[in-house]
C-alpha atoms as a PDB file:
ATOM      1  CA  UNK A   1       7.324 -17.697  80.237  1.00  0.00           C
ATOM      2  CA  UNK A   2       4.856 -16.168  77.875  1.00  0.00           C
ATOM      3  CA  UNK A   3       4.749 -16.834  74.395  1.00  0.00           C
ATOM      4  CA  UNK A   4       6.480 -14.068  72.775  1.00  0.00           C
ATOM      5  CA  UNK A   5       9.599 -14.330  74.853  1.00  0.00           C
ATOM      6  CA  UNK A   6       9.671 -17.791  74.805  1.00  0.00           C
ATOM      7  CA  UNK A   7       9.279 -17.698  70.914  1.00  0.00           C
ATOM      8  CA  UNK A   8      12.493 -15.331  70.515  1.00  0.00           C
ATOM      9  CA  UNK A   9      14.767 -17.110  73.018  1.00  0.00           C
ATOM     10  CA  UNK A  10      14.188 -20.294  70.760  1.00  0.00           C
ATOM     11  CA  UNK A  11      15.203 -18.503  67.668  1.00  0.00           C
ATOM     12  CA  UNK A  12      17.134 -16.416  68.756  1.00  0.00           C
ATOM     13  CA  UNK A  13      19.693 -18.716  71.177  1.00  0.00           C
ATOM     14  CA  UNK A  14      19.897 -21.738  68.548  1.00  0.00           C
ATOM     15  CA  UNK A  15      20.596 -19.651  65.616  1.00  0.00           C
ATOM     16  CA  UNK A  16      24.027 -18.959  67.709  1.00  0.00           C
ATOM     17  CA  UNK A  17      24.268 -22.542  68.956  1.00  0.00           C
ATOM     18  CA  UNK A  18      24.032 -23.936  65.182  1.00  0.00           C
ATOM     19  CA  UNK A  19      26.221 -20.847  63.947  1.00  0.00           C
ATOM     20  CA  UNK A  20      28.858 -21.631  66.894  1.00  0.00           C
ATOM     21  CA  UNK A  21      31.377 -23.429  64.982  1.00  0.00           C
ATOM     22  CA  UNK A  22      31.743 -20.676  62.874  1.00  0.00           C
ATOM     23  CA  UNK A  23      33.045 -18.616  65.464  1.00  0.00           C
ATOM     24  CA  UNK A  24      35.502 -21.474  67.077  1.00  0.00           C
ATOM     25  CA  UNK A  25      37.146 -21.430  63.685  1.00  0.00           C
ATOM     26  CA  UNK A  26      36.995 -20.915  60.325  1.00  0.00           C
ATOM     27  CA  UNK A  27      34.470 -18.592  60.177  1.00  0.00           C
ATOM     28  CA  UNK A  28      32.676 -18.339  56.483  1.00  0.00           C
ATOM     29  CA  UNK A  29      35.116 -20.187  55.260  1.00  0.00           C
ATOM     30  CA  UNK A  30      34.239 -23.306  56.789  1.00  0.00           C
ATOM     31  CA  UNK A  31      32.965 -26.286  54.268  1.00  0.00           C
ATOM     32  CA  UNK A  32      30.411 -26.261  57.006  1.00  0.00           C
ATOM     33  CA  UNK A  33      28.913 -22.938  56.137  1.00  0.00           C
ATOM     34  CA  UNK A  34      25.801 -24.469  53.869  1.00  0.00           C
ATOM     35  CA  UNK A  35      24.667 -26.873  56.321  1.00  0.00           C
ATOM     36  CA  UNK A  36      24.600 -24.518  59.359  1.00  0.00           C
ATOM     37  CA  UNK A  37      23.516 -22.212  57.328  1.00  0.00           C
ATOM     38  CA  UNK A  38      20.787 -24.357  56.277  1.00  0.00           C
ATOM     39  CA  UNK A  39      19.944 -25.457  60.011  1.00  0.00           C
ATOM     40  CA  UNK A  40      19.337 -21.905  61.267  1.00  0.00           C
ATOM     41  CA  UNK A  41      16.807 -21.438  59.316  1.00  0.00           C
ATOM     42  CA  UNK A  42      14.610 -23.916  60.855  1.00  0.00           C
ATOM     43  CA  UNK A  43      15.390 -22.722  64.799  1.00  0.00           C
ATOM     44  CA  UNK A  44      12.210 -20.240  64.182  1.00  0.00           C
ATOM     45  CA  UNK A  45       9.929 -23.071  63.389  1.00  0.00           C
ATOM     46  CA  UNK A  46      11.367 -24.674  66.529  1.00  0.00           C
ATOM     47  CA  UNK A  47      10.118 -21.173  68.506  1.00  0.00           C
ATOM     48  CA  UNK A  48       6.875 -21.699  66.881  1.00  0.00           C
ATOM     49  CA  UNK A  49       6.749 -25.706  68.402  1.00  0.00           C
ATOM     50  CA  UNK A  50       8.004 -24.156  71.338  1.00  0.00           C
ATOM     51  CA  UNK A  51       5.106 -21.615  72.220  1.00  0.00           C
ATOM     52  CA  UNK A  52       2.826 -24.404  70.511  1.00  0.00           C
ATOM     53  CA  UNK A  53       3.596 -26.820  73.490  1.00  0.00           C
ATOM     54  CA  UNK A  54       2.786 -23.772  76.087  1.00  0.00           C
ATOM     55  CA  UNK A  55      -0.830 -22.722  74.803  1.00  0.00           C
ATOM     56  CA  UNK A  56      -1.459 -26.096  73.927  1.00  0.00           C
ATOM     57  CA  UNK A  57      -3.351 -25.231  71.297  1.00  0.00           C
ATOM     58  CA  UNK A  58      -5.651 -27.454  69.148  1.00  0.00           C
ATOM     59  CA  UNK A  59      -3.305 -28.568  66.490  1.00  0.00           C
ATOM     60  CA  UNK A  60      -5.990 -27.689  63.589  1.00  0.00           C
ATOM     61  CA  UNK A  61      -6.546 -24.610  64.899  1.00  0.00           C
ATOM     62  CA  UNK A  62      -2.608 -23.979  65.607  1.00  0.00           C
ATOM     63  CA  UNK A  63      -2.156 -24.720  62.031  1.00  0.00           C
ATOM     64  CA  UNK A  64      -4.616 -22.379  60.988  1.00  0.00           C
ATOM     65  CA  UNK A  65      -3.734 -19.544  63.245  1.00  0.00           C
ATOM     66  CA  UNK A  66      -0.038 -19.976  62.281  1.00  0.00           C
ATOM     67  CA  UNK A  67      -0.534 -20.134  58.310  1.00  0.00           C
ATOM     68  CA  UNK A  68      -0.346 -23.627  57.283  1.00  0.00           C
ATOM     69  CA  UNK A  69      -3.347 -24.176  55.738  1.00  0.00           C
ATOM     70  CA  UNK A  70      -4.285 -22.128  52.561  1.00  0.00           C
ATOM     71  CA  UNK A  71      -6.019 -19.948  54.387  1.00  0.00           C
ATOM     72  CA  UNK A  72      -9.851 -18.456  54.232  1.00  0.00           C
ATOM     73  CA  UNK A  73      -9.852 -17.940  50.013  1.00  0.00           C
ATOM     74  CA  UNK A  74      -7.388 -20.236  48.122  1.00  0.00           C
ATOM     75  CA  UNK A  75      -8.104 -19.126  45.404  1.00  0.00           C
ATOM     76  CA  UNK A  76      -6.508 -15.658  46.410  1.00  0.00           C
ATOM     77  CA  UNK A  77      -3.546 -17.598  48.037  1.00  0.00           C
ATOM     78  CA  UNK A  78      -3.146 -19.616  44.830  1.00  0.00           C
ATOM     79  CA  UNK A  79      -2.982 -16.284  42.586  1.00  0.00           C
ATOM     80  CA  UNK A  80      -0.294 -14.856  45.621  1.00  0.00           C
ATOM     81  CA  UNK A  81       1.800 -17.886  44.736  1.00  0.00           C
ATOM     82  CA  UNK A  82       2.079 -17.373  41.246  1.00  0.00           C
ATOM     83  CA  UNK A  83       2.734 -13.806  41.988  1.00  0.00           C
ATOM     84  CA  UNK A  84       5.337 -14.699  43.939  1.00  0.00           C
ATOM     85  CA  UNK A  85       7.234 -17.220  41.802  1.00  0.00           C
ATOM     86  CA  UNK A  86       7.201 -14.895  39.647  1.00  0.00           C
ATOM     87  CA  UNK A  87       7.454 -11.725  41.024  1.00  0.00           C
ATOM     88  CA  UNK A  88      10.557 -11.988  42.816  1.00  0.00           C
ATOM     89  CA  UNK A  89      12.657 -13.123  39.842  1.00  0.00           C
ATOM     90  CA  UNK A  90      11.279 -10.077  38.020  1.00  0.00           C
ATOM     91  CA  UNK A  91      12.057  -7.816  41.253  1.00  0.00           C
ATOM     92  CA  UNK A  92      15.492  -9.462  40.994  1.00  0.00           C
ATOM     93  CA  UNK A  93      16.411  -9.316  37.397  1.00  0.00           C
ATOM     94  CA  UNK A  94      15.451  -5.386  37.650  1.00  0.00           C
ATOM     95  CA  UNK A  95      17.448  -4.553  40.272  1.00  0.00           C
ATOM     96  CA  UNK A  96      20.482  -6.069  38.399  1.00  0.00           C
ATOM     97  CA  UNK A  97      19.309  -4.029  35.468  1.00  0.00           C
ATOM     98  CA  UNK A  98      19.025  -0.515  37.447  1.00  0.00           C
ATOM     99  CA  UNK A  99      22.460  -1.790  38.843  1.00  0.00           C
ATOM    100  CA  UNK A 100      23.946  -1.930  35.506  1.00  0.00           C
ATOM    101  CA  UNK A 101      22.991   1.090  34.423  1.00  0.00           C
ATOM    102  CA  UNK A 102      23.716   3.163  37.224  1.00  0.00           C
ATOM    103  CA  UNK A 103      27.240   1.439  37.460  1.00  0.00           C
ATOM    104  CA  UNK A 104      27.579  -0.209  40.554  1.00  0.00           C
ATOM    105  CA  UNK A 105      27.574  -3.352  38.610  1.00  0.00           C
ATOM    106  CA  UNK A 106      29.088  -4.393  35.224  1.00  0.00           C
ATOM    107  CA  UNK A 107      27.936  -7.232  33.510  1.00  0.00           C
ATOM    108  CA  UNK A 108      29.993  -9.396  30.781  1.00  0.00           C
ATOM    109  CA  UNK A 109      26.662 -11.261  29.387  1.00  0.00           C
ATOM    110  CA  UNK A 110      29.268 -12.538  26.580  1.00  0.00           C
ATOM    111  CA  UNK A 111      32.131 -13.550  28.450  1.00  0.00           C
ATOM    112  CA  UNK A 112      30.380 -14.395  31.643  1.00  0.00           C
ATOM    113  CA  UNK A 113      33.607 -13.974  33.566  1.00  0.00           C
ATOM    114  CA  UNK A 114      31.808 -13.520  36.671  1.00  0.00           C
ATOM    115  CA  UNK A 115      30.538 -17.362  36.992  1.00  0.00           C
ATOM    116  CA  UNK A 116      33.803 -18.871  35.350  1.00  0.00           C
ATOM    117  CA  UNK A 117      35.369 -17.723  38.148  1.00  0.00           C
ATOM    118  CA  UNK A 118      32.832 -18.753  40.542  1.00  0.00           C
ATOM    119  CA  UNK A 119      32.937 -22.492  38.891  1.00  0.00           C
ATOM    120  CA  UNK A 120      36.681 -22.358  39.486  1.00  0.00           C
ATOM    121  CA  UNK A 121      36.789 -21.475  42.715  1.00  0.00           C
ATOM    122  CA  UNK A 122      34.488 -24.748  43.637  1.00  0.00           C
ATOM    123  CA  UNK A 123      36.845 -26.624  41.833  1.00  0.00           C
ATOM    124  CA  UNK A 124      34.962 -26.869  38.969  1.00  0.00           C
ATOM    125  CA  UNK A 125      36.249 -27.022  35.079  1.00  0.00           C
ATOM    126  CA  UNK A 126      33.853 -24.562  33.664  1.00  0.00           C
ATOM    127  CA  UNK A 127      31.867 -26.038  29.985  1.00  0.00           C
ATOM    128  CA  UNK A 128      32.995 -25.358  26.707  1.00  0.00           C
ATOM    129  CA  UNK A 129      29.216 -23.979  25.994  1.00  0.00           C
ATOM    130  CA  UNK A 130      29.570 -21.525  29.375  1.00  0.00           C
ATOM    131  CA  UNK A 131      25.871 -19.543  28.187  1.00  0.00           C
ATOM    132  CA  UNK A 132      23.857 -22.288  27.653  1.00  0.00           C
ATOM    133  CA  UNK A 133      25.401 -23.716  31.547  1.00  0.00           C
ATOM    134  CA  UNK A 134      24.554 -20.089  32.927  1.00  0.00           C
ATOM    135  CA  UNK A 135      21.147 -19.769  31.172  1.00  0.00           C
ATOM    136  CA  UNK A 136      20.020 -23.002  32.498  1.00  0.00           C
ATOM    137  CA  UNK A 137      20.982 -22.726  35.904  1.00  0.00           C
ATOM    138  CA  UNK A 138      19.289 -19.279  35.608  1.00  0.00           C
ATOM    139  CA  UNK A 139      15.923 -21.070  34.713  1.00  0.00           C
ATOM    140  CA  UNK A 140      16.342 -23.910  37.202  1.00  0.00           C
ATOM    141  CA  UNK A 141      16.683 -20.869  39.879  1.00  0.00           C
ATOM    142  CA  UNK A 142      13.375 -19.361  38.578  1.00  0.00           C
ATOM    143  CA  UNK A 143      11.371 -22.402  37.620  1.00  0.00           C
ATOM    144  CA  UNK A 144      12.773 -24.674  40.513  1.00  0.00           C
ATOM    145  CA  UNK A 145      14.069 -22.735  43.269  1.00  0.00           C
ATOM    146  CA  UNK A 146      11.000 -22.055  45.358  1.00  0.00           C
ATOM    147  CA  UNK A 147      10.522 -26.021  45.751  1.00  0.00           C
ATOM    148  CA  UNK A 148      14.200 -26.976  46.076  1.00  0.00           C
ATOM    149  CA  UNK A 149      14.049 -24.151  48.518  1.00  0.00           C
ATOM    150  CA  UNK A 150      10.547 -24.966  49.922  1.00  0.00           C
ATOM    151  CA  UNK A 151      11.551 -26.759  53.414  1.00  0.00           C
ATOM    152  CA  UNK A 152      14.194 -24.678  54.653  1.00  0.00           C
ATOM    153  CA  UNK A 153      11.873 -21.708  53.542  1.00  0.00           C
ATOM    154  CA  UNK A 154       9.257 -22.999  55.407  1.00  0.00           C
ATOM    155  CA  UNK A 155      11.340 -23.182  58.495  1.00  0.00           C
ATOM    156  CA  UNK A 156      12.070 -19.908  58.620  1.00  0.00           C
ATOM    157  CA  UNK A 157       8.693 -18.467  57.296  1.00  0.00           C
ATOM    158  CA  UNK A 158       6.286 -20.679  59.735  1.00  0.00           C
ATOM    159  CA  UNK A 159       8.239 -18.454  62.534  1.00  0.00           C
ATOM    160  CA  UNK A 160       9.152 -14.970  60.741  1.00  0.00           C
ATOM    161  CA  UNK A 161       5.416 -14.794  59.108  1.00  0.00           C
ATOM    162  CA  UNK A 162       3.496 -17.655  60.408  1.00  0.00           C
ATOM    163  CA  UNK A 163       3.205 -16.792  63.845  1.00  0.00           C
ATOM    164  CA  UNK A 164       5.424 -13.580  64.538  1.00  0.00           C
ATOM    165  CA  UNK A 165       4.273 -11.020  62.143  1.00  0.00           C
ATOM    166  CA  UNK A 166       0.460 -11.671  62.489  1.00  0.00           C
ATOM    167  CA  UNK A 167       0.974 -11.274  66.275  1.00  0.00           C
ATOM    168  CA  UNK A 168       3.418  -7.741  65.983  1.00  0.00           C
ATOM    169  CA  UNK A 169       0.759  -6.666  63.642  1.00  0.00           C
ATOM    170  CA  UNK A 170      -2.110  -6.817  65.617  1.00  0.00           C
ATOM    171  CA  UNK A 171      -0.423  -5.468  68.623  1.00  0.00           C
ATOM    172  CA  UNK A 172       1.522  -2.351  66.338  1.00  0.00           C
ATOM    173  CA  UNK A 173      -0.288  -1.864  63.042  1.00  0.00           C
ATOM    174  CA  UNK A 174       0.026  -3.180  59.900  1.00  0.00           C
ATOM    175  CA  UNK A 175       3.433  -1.366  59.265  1.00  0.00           C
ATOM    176  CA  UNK A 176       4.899  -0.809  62.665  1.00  0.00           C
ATOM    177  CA  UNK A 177       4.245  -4.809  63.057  1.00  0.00           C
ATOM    178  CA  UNK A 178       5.495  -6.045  60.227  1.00  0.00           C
ATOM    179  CA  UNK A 179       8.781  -3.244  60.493  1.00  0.00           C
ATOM    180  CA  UNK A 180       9.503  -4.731  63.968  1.00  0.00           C
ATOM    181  CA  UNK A 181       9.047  -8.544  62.894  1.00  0.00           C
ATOM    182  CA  UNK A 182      11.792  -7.492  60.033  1.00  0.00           C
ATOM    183  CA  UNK A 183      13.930  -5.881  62.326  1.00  0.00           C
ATOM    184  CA  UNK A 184      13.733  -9.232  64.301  1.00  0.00           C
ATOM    185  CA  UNK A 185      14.310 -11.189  61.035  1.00  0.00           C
ATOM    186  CA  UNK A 186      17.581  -9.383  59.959  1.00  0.00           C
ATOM    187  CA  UNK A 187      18.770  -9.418  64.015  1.00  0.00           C
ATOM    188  CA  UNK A 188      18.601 -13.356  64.324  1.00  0.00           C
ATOM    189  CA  UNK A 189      20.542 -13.396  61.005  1.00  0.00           C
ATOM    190  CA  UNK A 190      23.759 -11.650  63.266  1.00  0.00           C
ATOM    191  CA  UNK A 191      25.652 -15.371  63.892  1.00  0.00           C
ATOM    192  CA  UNK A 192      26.693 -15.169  60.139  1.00  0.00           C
ATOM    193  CA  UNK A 193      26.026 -10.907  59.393  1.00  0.00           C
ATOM    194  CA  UNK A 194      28.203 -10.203  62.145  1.00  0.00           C
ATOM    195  CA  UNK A 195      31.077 -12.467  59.918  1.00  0.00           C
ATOM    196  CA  UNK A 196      30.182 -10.444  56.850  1.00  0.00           C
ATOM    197  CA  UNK A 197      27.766 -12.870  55.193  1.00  0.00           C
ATOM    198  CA  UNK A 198      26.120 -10.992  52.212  1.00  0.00           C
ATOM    199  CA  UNK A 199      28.419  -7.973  52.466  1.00  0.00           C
ATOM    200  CA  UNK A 200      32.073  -9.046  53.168  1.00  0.00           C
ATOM    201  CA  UNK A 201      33.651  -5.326  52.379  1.00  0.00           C
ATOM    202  CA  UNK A 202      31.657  -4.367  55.109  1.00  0.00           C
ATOM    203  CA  UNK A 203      32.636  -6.946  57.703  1.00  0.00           C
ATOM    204  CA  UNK A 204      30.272  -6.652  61.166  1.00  0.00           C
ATOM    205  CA  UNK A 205      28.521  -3.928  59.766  1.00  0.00           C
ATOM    206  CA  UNK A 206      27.025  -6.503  57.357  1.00  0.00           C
ATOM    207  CA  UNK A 207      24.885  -6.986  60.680  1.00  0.00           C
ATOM    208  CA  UNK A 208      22.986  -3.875  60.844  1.00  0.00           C
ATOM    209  CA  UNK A 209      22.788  -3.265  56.886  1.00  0.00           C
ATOM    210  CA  UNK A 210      21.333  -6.790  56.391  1.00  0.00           C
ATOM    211  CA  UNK A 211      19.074  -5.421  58.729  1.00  0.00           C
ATOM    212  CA  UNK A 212      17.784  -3.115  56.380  1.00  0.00           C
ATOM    213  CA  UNK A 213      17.168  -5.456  53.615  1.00  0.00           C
ATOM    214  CA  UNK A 214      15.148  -7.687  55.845  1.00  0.00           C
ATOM    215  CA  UNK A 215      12.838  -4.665  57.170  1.00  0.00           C
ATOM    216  CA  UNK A 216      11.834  -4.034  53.391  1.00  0.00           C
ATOM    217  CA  UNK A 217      11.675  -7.515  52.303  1.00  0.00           C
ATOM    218  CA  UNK A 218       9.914  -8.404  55.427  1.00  0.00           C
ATOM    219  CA  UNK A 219       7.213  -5.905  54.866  1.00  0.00           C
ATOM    220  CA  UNK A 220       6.816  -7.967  51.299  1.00  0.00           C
ATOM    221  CA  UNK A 221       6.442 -11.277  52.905  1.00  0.00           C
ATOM    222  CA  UNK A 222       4.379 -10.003  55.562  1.00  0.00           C
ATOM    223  CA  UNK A 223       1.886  -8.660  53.114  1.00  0.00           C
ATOM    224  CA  UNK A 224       1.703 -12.238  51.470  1.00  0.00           C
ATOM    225  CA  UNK A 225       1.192 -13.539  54.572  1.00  0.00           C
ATOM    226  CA  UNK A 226      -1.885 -10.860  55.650  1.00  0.00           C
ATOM    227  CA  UNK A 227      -3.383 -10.656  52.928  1.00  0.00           C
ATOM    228  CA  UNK A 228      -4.577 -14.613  52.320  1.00  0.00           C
ATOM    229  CA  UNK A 229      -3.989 -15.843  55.376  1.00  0.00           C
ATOM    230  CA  UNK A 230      -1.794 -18.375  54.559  1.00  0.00           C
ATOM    231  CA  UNK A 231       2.070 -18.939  54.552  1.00  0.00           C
ATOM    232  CA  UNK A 232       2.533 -20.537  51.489  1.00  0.00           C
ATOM    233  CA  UNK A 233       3.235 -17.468  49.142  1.00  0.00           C
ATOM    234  CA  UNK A 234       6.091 -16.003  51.538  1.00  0.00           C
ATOM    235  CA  UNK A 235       7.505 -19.094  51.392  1.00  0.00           C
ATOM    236  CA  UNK A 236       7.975 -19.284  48.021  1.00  0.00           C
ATOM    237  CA  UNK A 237       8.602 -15.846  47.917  1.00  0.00           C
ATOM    238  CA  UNK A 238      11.847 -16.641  49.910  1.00  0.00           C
ATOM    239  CA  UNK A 239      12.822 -19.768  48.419  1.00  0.00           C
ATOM    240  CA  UNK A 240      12.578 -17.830  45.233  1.00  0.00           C
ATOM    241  CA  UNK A 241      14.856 -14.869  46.456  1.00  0.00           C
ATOM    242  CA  UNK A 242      17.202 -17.270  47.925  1.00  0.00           C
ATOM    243  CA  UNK A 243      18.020 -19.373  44.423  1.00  0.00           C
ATOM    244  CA  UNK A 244      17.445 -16.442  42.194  1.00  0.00           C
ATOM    245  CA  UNK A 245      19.091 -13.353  43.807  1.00  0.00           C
ATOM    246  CA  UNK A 246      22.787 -15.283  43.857  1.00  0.00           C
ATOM    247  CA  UNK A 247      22.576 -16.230  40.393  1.00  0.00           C
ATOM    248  CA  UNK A 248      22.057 -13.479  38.246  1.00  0.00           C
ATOM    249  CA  UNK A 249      25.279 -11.965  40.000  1.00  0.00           C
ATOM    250  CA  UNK A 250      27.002 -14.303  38.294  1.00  0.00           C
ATOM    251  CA  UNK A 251      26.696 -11.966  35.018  1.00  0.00           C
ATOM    252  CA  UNK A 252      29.101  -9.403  36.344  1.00  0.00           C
ATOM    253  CA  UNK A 253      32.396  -9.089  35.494  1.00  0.00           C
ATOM    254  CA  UNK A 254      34.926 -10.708  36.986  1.00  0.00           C
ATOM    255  CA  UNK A 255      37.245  -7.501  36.518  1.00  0.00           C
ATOM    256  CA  UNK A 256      34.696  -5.675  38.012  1.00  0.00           C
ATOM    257  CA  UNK A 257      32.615  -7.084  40.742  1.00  0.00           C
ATOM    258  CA  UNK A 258      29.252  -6.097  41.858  1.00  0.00           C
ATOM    259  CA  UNK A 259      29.821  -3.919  44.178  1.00  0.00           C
ATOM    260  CA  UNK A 260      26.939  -6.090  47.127  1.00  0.00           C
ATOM    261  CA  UNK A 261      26.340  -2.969  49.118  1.00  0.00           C
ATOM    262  CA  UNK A 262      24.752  -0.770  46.043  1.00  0.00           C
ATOM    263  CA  UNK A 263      24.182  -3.592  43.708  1.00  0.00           C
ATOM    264  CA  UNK A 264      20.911  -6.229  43.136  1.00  0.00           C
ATOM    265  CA  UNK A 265      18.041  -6.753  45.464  1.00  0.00           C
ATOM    266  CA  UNK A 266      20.057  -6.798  48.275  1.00  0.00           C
ATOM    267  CA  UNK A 267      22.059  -3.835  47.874  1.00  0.00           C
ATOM    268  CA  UNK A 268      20.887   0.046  48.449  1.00  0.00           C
ATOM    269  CA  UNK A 269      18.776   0.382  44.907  1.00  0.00           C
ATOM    270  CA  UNK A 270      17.275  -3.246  45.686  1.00  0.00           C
ATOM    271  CA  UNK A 271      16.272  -0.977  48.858  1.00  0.00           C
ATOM    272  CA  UNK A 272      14.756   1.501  46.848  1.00  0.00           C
ATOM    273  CA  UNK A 273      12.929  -0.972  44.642  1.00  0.00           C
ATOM    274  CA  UNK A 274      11.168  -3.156  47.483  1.00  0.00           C
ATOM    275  CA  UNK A 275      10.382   0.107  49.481  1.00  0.00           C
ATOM    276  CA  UNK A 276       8.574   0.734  46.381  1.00  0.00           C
ATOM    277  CA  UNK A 277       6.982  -2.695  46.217  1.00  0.00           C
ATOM    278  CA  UNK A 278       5.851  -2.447  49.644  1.00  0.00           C
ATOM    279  CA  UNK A 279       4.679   0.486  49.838  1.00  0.00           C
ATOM    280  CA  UNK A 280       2.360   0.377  46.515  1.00  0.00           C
ATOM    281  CA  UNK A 281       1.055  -3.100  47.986  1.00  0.00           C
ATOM    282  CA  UNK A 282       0.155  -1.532  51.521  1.00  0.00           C
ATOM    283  CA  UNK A 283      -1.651   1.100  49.571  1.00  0.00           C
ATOM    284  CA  UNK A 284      -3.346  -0.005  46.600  1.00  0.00           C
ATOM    285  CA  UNK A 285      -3.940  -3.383  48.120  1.00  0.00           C
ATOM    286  CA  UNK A 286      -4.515  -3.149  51.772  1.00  0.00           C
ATOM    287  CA  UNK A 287      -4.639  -5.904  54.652  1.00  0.00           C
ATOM    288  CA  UNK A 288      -6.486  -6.357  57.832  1.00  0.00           C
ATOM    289  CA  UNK A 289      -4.832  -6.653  61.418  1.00  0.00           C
ATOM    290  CA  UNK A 290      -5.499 -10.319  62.497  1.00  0.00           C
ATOM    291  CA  UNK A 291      -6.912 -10.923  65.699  1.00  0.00           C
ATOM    292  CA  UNK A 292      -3.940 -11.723  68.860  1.00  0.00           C
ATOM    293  CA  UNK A 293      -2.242 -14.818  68.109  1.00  0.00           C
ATOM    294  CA  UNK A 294      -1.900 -16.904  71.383  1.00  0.00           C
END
């Protein structure tokens, strides 16, 4: 088999073997639903391993070619990883703001209904000081996510951007690769879209709009990723997105929910603002196509 099917098959089949108990029952309501989450992500990095053991490549030069290292310039993929640990709570924390004022979401900064409820629903009393609780888990997100999140980042990222995008990109462009590698992204995601995961008013359609998000984002990452040749700063990137982007919805109001389809980075004006993003970082900064991956 040659390296690029053999790379998807991996990812692709043991995102639904993990995700499978889902489906026999329960479905996102499952206690089980963070740690299978949590396992898919790493079935990409088990694709990468997989086409690693077929082109038996050298594993210093593997590591290289696949992003592990910090690439030709660290000093450029140092800089990329500030910008990312920063930039993406700043990318997030706008598109709540545009969301607000637009109306698809309401916030209640003094009541903070939103997360009460949240806390109750896990079972949780919430505190008597309920801002200072919400403000610090909002700077543990920012300040702490990316390493809390750094492993099961990295799982997913060594696959989506490591190996993947570089390869799509230097077989398609710069923008038709790293559009098809987000494609692939938001497809492998379908064990938990396809249960409305992210968008439950939408149900299976959650599948294709997720879709969506992931193109854009992916575009994002893949730029990290391109332009130092390293990993590292799409990885935090995404470990930043993942503790951030859930907890600043917590603001809203419970009377009023954000509506997830039109509202944050994840909804249609998060769309608008990382099509922006990309698009200003494809043109004011440009990146080179990599040479063929094995």
């Amino acid at each position: 088999m040659k390296p690029l099917p053999l790379f998807l098959v991996l990812a692709l089949a043991l995102s639904w073997a993990v995700a499978l108990p889902l489906w026999l029952g329960g479905g996102l309501n499952t206690p089980l639903l963070p740690v299978l989450a949590t396992l898919m992500m790493f079935t990409p990095s088990i694709g990468v391993l997989g086409v690693w053991l077929l082109t038996r490549t050298p594993a210093r030069a593997w590591a290289r070619e696949t992003g592990l290292t910090l690439g030709p310039r660290r000093g450029r993929t140092g800089l990329l990883v500030l910008g990312a640990w920063l930039g993406v709570p700043l990318l997030v924390a706008l598109a709540l703001a545009l969301s607000a004022a637009l109306g698809p979401a309401s916030l209640d900064l003094g009541g903070l209904s939103l997360y009460r409820e949240a806390l109750r629903a896990q079972g949780l009393t919430p505190p008597a000081d309920l801002g200072a609780a919400a403000v610090t888990q909002l700077v543990v997100a920012v300040a702490i996510g990316p390493v809390l999140n750094a492993v099961p980042a990295l799982g997913e990222e060594w696959g989506w951007r490591g190996w993947l995008a570089p390869r799509l990109v230097s077989s398609n462009g710069v923008l038709g690769g790293l559009v098809l590698s987000g494609m692939i992204w938001g497809l492998w995601h379908a064990p938990l879209t396809l249960l409305g995961y992210n968008y439950p008013r939408l149900g299976s359609w959650a599948a294709l709009f997720f879709t969506g998000f992931c193109v854009l984002a992916g575009v994002i990452l893949g730029w990290l990723r391109l332009r130092c040749g390293s990993v590292w700063p799409a990885v935090v990137a995404h470990g930043s997105l993942n503790a951030v982007a859930p907890a600043v919805l917590l603001l809203g109001d419970a009377a009023a929910p954000p509506n997830e389809v039109l509202a944050g980075l994840t909804g249609l004006i998060g769309w608008a603002l990382l099509a922006a993003t990309g698009w200003a970082l494809l043109k004011f900064f440009p990146v080179r196509e990599p040479q063929p991956v094995a």
